[in-house]
C-alpha atoms as a PDB file:
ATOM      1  CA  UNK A   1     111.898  83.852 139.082  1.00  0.00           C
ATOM      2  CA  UNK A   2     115.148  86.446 139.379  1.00  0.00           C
ATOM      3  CA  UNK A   3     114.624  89.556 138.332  1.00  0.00           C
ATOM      4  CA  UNK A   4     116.747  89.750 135.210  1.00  0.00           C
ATOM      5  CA  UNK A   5     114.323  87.488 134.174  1.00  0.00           C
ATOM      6  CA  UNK A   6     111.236  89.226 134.611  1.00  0.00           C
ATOM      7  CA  UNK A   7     113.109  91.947 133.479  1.00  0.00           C
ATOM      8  CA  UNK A   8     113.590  89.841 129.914  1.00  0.00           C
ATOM      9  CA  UNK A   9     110.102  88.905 129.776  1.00  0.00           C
ATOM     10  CA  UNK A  10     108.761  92.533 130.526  1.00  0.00           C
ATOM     11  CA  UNK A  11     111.351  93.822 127.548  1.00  0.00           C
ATOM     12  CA  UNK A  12     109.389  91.372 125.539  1.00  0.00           C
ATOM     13  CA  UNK A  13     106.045  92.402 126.310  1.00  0.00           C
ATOM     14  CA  UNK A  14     107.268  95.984 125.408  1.00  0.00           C
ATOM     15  CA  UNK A  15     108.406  95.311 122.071  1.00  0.00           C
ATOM     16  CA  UNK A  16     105.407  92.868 120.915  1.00  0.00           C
ATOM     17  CA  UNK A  17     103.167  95.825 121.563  1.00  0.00           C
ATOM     18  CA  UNK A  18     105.022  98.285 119.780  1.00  0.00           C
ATOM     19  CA  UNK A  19     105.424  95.853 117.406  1.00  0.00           C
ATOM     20  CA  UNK A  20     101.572  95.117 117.017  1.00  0.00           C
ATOM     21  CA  UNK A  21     100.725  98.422 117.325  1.00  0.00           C
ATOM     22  CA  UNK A  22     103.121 100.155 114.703  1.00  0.00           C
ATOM     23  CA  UNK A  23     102.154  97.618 112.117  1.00  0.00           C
ATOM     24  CA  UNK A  24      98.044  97.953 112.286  1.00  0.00           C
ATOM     25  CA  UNK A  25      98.963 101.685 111.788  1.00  0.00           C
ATOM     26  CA  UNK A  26     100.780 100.722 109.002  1.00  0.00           C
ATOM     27  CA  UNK A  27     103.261 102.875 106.068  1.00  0.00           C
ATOM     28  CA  UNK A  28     101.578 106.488 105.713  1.00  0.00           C
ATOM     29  CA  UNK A  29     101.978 108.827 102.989  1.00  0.00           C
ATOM     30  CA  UNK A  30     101.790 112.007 102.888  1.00  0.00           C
ATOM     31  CA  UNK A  31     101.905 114.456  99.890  1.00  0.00           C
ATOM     32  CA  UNK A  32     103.628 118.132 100.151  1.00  0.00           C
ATOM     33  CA  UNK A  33     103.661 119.314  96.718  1.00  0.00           C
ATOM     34  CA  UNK A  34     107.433 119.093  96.208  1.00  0.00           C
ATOM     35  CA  UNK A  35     107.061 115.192  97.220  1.00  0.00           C
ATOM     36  CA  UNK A  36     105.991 112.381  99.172  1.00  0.00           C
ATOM     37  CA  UNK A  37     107.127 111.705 103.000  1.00  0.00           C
ATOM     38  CA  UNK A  38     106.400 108.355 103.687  1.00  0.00           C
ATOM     39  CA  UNK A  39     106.179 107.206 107.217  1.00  0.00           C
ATOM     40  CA  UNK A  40     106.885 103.821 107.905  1.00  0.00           C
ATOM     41  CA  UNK A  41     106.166 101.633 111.271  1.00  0.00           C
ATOM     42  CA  UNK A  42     110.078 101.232 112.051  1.00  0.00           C
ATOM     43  CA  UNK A  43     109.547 105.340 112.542  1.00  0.00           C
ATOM     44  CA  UNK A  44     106.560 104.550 115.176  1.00  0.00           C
ATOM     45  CA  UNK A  45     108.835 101.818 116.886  1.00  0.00           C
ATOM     46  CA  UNK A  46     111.094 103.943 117.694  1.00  0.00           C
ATOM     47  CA  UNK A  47     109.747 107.167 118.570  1.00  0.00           C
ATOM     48  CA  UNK A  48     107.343 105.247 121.079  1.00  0.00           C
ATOM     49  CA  UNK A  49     110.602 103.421 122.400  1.00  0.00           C
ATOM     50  CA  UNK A  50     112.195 106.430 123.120  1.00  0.00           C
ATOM     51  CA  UNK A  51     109.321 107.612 124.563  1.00  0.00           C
ATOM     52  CA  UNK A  52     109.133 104.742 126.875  1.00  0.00           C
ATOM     53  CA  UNK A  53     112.774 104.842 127.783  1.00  0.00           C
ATOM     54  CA  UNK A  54     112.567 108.331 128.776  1.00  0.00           C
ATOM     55  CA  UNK A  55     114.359 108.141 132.170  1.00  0.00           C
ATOM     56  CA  UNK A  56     111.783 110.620 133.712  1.00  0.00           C
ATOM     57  CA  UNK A  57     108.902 108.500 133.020  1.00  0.00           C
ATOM     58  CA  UNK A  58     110.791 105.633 135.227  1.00  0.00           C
ATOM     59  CA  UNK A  59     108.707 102.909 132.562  1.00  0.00           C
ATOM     60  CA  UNK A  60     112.132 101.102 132.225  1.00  0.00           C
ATOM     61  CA  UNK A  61     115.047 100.672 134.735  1.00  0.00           C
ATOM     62  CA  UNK A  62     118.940 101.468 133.733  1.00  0.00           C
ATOM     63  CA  UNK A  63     119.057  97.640 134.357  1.00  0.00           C
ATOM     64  CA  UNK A  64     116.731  97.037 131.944  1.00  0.00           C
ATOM     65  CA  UNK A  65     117.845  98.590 129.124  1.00  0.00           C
ATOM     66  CA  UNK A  66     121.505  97.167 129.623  1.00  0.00           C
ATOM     67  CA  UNK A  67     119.460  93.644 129.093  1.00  0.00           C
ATOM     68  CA  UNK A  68     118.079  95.012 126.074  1.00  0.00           C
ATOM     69  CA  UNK A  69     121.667  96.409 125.163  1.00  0.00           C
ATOM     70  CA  UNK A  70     122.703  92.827 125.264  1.00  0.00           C
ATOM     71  CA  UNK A  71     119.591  91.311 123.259  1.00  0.00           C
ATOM     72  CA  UNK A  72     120.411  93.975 120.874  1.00  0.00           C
ATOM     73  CA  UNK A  73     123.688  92.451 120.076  1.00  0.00           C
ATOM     74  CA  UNK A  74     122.571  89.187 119.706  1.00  0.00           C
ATOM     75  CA  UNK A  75     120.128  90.267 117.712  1.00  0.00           C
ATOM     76  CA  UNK A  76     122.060  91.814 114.638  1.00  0.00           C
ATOM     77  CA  UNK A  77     124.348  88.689 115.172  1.00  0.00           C
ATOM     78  CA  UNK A  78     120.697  86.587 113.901  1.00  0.00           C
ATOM     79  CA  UNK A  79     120.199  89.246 111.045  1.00  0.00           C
ATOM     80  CA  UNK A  80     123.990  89.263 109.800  1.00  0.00           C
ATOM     81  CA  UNK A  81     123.415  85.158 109.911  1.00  0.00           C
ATOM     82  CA  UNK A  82     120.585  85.750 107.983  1.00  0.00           C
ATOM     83  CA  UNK A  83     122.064  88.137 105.706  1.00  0.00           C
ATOM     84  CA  UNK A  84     125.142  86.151 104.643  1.00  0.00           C
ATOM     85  CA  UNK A  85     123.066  83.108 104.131  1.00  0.00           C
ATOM     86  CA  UNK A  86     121.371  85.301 101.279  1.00  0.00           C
ATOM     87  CA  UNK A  87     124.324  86.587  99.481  1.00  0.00           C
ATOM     88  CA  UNK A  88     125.325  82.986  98.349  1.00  0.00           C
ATOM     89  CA  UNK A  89     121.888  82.624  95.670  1.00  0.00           C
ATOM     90  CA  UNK A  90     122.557  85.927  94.738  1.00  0.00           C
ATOM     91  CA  UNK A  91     126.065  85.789  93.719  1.00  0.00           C
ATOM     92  CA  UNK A  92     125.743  85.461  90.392  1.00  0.00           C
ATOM     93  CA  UNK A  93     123.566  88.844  89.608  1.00  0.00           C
ATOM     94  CA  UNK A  94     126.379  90.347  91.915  1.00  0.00           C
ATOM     95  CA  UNK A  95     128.527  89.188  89.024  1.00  0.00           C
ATOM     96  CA  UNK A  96     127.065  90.721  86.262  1.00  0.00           C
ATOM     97  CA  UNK A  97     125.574  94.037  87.755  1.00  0.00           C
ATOM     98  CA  UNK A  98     129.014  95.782  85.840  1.00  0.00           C
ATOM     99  CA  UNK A  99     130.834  98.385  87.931  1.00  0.00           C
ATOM    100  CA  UNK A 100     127.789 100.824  88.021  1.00  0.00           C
ATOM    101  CA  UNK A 101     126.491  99.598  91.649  1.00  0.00           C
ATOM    102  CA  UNK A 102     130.795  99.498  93.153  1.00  0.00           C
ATOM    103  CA  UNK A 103     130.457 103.399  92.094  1.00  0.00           C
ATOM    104  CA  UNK A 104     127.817 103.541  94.809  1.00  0.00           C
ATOM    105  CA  UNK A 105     129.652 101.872  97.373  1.00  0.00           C
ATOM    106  CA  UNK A 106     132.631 104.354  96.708  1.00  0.00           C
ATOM    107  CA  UNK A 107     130.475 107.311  97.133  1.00  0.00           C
ATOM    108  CA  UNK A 108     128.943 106.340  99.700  1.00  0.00           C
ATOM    109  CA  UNK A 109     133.018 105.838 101.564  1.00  0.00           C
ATOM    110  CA  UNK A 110     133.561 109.330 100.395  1.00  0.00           C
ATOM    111  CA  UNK A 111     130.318 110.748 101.997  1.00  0.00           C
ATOM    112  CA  UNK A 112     130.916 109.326 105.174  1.00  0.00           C
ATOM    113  CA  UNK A 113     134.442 109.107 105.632  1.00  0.00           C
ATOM    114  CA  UNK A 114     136.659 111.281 104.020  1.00  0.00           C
ATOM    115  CA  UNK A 115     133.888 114.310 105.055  1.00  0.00           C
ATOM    116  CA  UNK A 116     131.529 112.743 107.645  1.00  0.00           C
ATOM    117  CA  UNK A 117     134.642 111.750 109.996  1.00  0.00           C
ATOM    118  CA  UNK A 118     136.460 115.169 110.344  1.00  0.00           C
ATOM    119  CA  UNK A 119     133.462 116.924 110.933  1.00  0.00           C
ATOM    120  CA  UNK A 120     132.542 114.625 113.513  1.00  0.00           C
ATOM    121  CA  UNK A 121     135.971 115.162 115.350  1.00  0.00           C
ATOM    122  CA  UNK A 122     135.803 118.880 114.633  1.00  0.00           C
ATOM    123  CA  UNK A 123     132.704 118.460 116.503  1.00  0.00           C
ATOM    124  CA  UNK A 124     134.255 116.667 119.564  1.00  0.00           C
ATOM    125  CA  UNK A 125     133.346 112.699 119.123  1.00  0.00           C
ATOM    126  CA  UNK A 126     136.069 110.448 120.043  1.00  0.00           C
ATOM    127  CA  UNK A 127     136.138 106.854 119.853  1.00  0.00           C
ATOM    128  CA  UNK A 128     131.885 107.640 118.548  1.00  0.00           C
ATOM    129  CA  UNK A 129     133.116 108.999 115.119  1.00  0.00           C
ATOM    130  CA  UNK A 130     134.603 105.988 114.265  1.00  0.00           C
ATOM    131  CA  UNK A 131     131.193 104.173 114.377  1.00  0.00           C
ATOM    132  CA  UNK A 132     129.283 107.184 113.114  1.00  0.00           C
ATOM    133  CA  UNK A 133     131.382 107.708 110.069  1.00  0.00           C
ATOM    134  CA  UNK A 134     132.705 104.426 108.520  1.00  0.00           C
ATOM    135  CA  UNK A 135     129.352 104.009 106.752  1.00  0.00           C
ATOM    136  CA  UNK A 136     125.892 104.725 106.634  1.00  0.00           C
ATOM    137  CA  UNK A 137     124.857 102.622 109.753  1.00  0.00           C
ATOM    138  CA  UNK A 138     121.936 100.608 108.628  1.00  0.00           C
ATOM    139  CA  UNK A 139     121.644  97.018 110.278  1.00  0.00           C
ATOM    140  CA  UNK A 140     124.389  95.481 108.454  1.00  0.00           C
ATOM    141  CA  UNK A 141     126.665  97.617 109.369  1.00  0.00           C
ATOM    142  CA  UNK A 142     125.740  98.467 113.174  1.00  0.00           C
ATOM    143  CA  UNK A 143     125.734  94.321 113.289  1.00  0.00           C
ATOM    144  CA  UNK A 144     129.670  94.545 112.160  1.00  0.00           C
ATOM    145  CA  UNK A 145     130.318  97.062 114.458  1.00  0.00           C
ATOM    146  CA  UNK A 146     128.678  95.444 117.913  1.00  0.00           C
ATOM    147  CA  UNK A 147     130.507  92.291 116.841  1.00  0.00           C
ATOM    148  CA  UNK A 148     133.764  93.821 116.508  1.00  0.00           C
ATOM    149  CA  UNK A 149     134.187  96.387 119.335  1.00  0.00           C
ATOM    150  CA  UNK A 150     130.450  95.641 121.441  1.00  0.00           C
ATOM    151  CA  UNK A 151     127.102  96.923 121.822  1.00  0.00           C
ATOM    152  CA  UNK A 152     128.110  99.373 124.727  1.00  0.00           C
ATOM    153  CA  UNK A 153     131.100 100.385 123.069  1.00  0.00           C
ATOM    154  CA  UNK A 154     131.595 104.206 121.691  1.00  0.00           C
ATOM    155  CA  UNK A 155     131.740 102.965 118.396  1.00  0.00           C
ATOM    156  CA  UNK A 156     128.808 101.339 118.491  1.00  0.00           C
ATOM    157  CA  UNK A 157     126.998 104.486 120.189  1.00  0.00           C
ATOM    158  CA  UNK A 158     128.648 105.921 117.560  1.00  0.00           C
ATOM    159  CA  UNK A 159     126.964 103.878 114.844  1.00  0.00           C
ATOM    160  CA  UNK A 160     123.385 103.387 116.285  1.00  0.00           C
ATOM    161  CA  UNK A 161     123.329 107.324 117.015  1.00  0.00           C
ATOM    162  CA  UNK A 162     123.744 107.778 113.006  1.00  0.00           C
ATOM    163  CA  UNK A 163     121.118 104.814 112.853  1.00  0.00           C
ATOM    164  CA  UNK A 164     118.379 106.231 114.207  1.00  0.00           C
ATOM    165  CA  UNK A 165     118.762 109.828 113.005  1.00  0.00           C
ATOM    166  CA  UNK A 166     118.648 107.848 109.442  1.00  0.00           C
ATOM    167  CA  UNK A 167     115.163 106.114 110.723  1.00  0.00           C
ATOM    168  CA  UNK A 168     113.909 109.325 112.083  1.00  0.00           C
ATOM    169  CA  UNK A 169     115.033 112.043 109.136  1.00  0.00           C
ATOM    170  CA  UNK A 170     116.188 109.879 106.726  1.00  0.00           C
ATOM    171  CA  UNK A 171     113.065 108.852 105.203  1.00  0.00           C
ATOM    172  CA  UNK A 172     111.414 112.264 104.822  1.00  0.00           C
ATOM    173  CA  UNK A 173     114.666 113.358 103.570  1.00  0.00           C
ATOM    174  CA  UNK A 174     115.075 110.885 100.650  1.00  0.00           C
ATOM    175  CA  UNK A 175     111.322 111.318  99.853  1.00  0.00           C
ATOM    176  CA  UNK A 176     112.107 114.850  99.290  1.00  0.00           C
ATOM    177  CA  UNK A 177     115.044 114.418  97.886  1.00  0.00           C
ATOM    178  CA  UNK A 178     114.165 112.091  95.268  1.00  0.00           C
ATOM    179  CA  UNK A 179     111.239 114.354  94.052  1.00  0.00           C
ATOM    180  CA  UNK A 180     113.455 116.814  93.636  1.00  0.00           C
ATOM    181  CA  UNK A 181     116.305 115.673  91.654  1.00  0.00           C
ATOM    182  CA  UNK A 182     113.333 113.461  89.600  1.00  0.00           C
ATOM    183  CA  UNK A 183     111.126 117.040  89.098  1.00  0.00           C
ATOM    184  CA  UNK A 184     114.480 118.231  87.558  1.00  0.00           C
ATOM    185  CA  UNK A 185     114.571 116.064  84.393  1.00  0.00           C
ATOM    186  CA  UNK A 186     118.531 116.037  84.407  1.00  0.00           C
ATOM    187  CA  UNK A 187     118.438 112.519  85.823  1.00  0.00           C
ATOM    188  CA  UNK A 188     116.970 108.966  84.029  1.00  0.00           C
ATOM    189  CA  UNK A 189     114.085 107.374  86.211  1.00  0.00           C
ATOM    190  CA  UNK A 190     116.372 103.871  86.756  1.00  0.00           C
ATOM    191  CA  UNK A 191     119.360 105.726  87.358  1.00  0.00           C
ATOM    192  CA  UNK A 192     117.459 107.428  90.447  1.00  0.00           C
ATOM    193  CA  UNK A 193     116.099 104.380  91.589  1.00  0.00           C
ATOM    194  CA  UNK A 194     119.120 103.172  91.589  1.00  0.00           C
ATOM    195  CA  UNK A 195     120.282 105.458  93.579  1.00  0.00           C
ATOM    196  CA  UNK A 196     117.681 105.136  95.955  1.00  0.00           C
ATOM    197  CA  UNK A 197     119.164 101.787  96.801  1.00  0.00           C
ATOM    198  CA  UNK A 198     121.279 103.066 100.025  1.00  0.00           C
ATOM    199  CA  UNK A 199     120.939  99.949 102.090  1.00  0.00           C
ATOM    200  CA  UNK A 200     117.748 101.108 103.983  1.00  0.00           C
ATOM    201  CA  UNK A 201     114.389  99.626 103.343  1.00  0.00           C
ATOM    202  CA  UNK A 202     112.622 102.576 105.061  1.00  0.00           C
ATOM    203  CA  UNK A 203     114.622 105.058 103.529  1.00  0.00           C
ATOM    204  CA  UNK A 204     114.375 102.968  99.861  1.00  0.00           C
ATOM    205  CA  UNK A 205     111.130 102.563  99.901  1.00  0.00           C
ATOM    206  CA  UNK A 206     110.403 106.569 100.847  1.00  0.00           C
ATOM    207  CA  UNK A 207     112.537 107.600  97.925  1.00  0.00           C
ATOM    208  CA  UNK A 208     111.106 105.042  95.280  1.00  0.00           C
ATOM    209  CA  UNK A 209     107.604 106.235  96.436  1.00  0.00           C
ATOM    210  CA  UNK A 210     108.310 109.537  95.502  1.00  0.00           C
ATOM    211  CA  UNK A 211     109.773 108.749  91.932  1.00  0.00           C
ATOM    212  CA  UNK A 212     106.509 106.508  90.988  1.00  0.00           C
ATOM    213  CA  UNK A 213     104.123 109.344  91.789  1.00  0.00           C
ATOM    214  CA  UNK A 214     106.339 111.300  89.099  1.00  0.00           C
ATOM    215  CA  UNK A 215     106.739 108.559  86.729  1.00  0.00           C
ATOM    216  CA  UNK A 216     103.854 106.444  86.895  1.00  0.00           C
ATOM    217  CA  UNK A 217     104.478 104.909  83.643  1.00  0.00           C
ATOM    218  CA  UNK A 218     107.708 103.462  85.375  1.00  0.00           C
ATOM    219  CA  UNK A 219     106.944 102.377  88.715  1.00  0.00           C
ATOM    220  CA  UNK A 220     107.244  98.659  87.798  1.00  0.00           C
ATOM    221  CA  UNK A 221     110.971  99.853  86.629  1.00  0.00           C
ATOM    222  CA  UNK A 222     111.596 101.929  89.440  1.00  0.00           C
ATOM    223  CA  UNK A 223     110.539  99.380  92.161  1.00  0.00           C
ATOM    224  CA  UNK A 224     112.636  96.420  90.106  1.00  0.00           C
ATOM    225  CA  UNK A 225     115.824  98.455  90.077  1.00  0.00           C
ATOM    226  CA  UNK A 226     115.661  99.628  93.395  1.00  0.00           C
ATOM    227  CA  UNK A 227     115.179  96.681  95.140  1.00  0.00           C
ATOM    228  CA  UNK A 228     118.318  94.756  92.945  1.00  0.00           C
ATOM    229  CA  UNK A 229     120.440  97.641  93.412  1.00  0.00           C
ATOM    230  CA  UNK A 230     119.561  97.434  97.375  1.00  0.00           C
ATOM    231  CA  UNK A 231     120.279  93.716  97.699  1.00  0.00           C
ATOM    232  CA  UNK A 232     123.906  94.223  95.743  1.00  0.00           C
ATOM    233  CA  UNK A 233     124.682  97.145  97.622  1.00  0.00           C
ATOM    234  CA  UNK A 234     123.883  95.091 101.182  1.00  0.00           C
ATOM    235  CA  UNK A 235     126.528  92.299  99.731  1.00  0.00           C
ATOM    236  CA  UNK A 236     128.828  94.556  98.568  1.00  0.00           C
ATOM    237  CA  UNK A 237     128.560  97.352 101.211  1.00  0.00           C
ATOM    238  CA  UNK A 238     129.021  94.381 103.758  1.00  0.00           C
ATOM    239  CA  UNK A 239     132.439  93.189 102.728  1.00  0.00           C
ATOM    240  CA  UNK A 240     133.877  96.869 101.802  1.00  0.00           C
ATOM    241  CA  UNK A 241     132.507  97.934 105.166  1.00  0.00           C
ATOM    242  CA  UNK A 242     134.590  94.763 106.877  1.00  0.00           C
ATOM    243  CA  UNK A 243     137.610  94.748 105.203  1.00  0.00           C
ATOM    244  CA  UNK A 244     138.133  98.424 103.699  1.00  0.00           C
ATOM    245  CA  UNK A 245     136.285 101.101 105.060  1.00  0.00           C
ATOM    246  CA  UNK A 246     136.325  99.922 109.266  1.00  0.00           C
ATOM    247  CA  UNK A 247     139.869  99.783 109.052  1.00  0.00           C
ATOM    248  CA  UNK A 248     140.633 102.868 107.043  1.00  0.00           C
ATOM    249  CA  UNK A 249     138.389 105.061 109.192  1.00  0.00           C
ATOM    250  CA  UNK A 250     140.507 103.618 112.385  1.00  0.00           C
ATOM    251  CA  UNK A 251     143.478 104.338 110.905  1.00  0.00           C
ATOM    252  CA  UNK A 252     142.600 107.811 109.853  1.00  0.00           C
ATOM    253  CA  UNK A 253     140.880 108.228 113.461  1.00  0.00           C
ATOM    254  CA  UNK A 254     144.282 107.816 114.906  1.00  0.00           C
ATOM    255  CA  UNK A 255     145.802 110.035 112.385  1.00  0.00           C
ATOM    256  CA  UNK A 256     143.528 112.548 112.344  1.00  0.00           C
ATOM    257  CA  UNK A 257     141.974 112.931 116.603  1.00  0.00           C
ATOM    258  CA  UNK A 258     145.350 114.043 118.014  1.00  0.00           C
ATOM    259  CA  UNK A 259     145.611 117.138 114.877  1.00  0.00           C
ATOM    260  CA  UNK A 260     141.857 118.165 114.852  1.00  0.00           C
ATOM    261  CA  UNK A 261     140.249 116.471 117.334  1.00  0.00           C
ATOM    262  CA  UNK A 262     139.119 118.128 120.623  1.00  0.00           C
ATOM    263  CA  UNK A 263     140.673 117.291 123.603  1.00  0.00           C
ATOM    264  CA  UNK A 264     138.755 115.028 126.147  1.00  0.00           C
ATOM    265  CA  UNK A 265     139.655 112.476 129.121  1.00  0.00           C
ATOM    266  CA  UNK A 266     137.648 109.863 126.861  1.00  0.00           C
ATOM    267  CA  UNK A 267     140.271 110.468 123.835  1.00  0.00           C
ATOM    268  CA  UNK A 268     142.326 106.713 123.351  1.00  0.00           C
ATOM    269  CA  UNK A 269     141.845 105.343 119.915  1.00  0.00           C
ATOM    270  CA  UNK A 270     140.382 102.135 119.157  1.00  0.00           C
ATOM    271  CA  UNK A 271     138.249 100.633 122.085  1.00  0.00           C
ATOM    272  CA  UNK A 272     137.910  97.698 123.082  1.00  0.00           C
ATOM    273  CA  UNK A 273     135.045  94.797 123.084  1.00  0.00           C
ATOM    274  CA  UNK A 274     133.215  94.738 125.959  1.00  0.00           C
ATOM    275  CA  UNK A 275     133.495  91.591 127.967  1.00  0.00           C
END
């Protein structure tokens, strides 16, 4: 037996435990008078898999977690699979959800690219704010990106950086944020669940917790919406993130590194796949 291979099977053992573990702990709620933070085992996953990786503890080789580099890839290849093999039932809600949910998608280009990617060059990213900023990096669209330029490519460090800050913060910040803007009364309950519908599960299901605690009366509502508005958004966030919003924010990275961005030796636009 090599040892890439018992390297494989070792990676495996790692992640059925976490897996195991995180989900007997289960989603967690906690209430702080202004709203609800909900923690959720993908959080657990992740903070004990950092934990593990921690190069000081010396639990996993650099070896190592190139292999799981690579099974990462192949994994978001399997859920993109999966993903477009869904969007073909649900074509014909996609054509009569009316323009409201293509407003999303074009805030959500705004957000991160036309203010997300020259802060992130102000900053100093290079090839990284392409990845980072050309969407709001759940698994859809880190699955375009390590298909497109690699998983050890800047972009898609880049991407997954964004990824799990929105895993780690973006939960408790929904929860909070949809209590707040729901506490306000300037906003209908459907309206903010359908806003809650960013493409993240974790991050959905934080901010729709929060709005049934406030409405009661329309959690059935809330949870319906939410979840409709988050399966249209994955279809139609996939294709705008492929065809529209990839491209522009690589054309505007060109455009916009040599003027504002910070000089580095790791400054050539574009990347390329890794072999």
């Amino acid at each position: 037996m090599t040892e890439q291979r018992v390297n494989v099977f070792k990676l495996h053992f790692i992640v059925l435990v976490l897996v195991a573990l995180t989900e007997f702990i289960g989603t967690k709620k906690i209430n702080i008078g202004i709203g609800v933070i909900a923690l959720f085992p993908m959080l657990y996953a992740l903070v004990l898999g950092g934990f593990i990786s921690w190069p000081k503890f010396k639990w996993l080789k650099e070896k190592e977690m190139n292999v799981a580099a690579n099974i990462l890839g192949l994994s978001f290849f399997l859920f993109i699979c999966k993903l477009g093999a869904n969007i073909g039932p649900e074509l014909p809600k996609l054509m009569g959800s009316g323009v409201s949910l293509l407003f999303q998608e074009v805030g959500h280009i705004v957000g991160t690219i036309a203010l997300g990617l020259p802060i992130a060059l102000w900053l100093g990213l290079k090839r990284e704010a392409i990845g980072a900023t050309y969407s709001l990096d759940r698994e859809p669209n880190l699955a375009i990106v390590v298909e497109k330029f690699g998983a050890n490519s800047a972009e898609a460090r880049g991407a997954l950086g964004v990824y799990i800050c929105g895993t780690l913060f973006g939960a408790i910040y929904m929860s909070i944020l949809a209590s707040l803007l729901g506490s306000s009364g300037l906003f209908h309950p459907i309206s903010l669940a359908m806003g809650a519908a960013v493409g993240s599960g974790s991050m959905m299901a934080a901010a729709t917790g929060s709005l049934a605690v406030i409405f009661p009366d329309a959690a059935k509502d809330i949870a319906f919406y939410s979840g409709a508005a988050n399966l249209m958004m994955s279809i139609i966030g996939t294709y705008v993130c492929i065809f529209v919003s990839l491209p522009l924010t690589q054309r505007l990275y060109a455009w916009l590194e040599p003027i504002i961005g910070r000089k580095s030796k790791n400054s050539n636009v574009g990347g390329q796949k890794s072999a």
